[in-house]
N, C-alpha and C. Protein backbone atom coordinates (compact mmCIF):
# COMPACT_ATOMS: atom_id res chain seq x y z
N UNK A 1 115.08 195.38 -66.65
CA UNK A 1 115.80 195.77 -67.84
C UNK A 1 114.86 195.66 -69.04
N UNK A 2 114.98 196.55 -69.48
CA UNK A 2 114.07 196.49 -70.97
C UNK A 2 114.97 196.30 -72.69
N UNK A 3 114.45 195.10 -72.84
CA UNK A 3 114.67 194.23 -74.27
C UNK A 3 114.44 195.73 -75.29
N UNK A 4 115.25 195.76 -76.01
CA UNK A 4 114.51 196.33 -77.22
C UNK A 4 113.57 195.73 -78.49
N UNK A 5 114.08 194.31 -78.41
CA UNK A 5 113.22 193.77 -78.99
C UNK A 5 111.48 193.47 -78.76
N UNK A 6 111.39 193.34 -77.19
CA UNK A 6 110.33 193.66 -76.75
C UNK A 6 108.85 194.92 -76.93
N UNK A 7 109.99 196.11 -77.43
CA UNK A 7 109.14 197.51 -77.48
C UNK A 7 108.19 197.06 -78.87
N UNK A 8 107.03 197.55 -78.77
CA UNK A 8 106.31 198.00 -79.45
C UNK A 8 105.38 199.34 -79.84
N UNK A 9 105.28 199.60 -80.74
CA UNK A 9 104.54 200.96 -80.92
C UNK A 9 103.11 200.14 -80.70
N UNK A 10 102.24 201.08 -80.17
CA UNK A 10 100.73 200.95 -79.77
C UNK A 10 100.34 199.97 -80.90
N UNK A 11 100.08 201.25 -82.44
CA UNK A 11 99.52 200.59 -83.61
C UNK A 11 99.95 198.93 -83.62
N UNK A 12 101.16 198.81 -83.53
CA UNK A 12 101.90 197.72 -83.95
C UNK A 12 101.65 196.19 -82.79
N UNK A 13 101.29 196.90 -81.45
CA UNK A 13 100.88 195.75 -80.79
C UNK A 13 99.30 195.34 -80.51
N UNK A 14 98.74 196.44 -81.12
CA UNK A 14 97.35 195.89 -81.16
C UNK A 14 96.82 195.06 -82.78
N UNK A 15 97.77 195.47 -83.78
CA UNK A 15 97.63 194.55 -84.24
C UNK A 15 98.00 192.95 -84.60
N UNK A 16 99.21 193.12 -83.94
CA UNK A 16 99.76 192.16 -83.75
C UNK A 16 98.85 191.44 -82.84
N UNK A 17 97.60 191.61 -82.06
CA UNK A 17 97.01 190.93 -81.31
C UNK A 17 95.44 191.41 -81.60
N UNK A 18 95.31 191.03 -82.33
CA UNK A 18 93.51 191.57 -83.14
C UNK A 18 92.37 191.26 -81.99
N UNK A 19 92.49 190.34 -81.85
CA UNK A 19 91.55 189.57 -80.63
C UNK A 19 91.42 189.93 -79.28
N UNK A 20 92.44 190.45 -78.88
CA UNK A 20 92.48 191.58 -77.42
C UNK A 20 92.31 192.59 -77.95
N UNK A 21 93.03 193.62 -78.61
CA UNK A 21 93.01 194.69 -78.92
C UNK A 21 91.83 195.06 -79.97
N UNK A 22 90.78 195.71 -80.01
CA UNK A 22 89.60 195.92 -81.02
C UNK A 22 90.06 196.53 -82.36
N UNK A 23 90.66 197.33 -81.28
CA UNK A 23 91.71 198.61 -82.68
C UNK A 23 93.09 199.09 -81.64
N UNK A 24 93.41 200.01 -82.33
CA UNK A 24 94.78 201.00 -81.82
C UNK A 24 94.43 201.47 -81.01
N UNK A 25 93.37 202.22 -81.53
CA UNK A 25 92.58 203.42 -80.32
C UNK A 25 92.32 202.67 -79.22
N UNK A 26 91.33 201.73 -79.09
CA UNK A 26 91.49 200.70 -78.04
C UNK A 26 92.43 200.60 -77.44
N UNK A 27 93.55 200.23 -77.66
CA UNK A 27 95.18 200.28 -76.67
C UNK A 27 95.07 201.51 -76.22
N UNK A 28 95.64 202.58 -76.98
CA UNK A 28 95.63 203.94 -77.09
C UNK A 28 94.32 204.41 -75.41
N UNK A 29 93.42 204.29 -75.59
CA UNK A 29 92.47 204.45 -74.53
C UNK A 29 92.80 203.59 -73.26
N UNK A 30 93.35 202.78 -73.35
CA UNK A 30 93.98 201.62 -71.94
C UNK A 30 94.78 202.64 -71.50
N UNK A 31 95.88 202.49 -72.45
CA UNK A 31 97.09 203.59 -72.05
C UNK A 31 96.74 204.76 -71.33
N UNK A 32 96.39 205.19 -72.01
CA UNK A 32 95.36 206.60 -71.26
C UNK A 32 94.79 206.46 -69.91
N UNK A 33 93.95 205.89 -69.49
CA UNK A 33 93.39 205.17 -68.92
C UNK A 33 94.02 204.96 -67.55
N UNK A 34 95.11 204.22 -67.87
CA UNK A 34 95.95 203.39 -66.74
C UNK A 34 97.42 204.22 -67.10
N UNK A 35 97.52 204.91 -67.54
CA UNK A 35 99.38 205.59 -67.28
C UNK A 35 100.07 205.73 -66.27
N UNK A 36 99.44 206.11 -65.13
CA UNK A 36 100.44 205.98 -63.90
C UNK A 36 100.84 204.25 -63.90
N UNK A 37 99.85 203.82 -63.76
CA UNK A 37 100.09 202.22 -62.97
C UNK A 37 100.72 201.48 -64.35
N UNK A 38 100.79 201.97 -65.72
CA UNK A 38 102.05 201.35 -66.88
C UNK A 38 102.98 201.99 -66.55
N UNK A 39 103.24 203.44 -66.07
CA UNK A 39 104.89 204.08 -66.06
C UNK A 39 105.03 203.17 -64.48
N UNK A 40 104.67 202.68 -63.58
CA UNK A 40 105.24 202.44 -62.24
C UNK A 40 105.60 200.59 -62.79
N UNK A 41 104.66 200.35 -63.57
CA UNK A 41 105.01 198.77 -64.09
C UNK A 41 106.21 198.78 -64.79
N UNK A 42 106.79 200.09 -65.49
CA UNK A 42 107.74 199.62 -66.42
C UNK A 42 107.36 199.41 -67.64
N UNK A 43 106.04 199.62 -67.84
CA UNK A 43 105.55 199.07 -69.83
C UNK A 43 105.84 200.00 -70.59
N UNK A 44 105.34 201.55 -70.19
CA UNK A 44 105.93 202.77 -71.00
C UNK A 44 107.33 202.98 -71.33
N UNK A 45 107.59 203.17 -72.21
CA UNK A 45 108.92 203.66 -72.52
C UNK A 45 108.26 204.68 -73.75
N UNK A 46 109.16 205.82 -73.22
CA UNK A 46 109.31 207.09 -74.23
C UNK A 46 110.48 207.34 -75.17
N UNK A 47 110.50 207.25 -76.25
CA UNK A 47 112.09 207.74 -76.81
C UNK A 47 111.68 208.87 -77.89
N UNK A 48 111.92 210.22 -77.46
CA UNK A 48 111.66 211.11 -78.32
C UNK A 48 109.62 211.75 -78.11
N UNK A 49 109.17 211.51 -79.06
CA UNK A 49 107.95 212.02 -78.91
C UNK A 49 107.52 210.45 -79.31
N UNK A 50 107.55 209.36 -79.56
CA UNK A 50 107.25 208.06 -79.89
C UNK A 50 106.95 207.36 -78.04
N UNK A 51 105.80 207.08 -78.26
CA UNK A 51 105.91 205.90 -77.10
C UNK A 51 105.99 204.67 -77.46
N UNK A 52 106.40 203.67 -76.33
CA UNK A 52 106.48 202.78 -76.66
C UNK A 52 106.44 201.48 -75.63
N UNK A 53 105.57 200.42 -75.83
CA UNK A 53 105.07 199.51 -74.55
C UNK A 53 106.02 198.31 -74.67
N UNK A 54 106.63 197.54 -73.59
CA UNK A 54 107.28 196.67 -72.76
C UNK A 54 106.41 195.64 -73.07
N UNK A 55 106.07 194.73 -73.70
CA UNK A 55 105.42 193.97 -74.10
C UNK A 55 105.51 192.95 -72.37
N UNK A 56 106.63 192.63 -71.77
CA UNK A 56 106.44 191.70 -70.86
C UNK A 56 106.57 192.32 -69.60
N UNK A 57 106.57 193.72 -69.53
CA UNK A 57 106.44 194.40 -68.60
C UNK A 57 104.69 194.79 -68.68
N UNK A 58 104.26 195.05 -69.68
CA UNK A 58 102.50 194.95 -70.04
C UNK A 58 101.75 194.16 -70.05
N UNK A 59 102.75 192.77 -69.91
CA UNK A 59 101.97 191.64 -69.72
C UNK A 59 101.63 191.37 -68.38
N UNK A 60 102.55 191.22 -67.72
CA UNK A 60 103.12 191.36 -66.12
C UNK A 60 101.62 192.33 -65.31
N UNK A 61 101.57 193.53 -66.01
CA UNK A 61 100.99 194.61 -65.45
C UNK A 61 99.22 194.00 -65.54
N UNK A 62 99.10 193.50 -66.76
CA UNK A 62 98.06 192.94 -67.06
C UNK A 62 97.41 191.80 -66.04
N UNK A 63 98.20 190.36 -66.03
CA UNK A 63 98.01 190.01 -65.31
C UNK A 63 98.00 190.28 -63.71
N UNK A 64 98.87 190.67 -62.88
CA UNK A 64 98.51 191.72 -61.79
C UNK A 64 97.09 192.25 -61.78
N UNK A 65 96.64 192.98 -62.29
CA UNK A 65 95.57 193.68 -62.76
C UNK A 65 94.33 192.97 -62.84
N UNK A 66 94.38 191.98 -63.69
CA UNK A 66 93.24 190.84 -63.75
C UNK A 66 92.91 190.14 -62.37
N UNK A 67 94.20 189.87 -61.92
CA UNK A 67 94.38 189.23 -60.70
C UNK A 67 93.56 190.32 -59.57
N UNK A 68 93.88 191.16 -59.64
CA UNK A 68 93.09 192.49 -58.39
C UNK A 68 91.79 192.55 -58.68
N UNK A 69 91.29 192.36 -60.02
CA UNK A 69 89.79 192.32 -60.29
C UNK A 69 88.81 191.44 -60.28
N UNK A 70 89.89 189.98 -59.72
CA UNK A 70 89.14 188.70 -59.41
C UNK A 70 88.89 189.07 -58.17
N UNK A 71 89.78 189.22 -57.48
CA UNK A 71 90.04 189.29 -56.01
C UNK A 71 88.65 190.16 -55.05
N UNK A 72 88.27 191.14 -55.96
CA UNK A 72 87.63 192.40 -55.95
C UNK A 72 86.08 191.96 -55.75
């Protein structure tokens, strides 16, 4: 189930996190990047022409992810 409070716009969660995120574009290029494996995680959400990321569904996806690249 997805929180609405959770959603964030790109801009808005990379700055909200300066230190992971370099810039927007930075997110913006992840996203890109990895879109199948965020729409199958659940982090994407679309409403209209606005996207918008699952903050604990992106987190989730993240860790997973980190986890496969230790492993690796």
């Amino acid at each position: 189930m997805i929180q609405l409070e959770a959603l964030y716009r790109i801009e808005d969660l990379a700055a909200r996190y300066p230190s992971v995120f370099r810039s927007a574009g930075a997110l913006r290029w992840a996203v890109f990047s990895n879109r199948e494996e965020l729409e199958e995680a659940g982090a994407l959400v679309r409403l209209g022409r606005r996207l918008y990321i699952s903050k604990p569904h992106f987190e989730s996806w993240l860790a997973a992810k980190n986890g496969r690249a230790a492993a690796e």
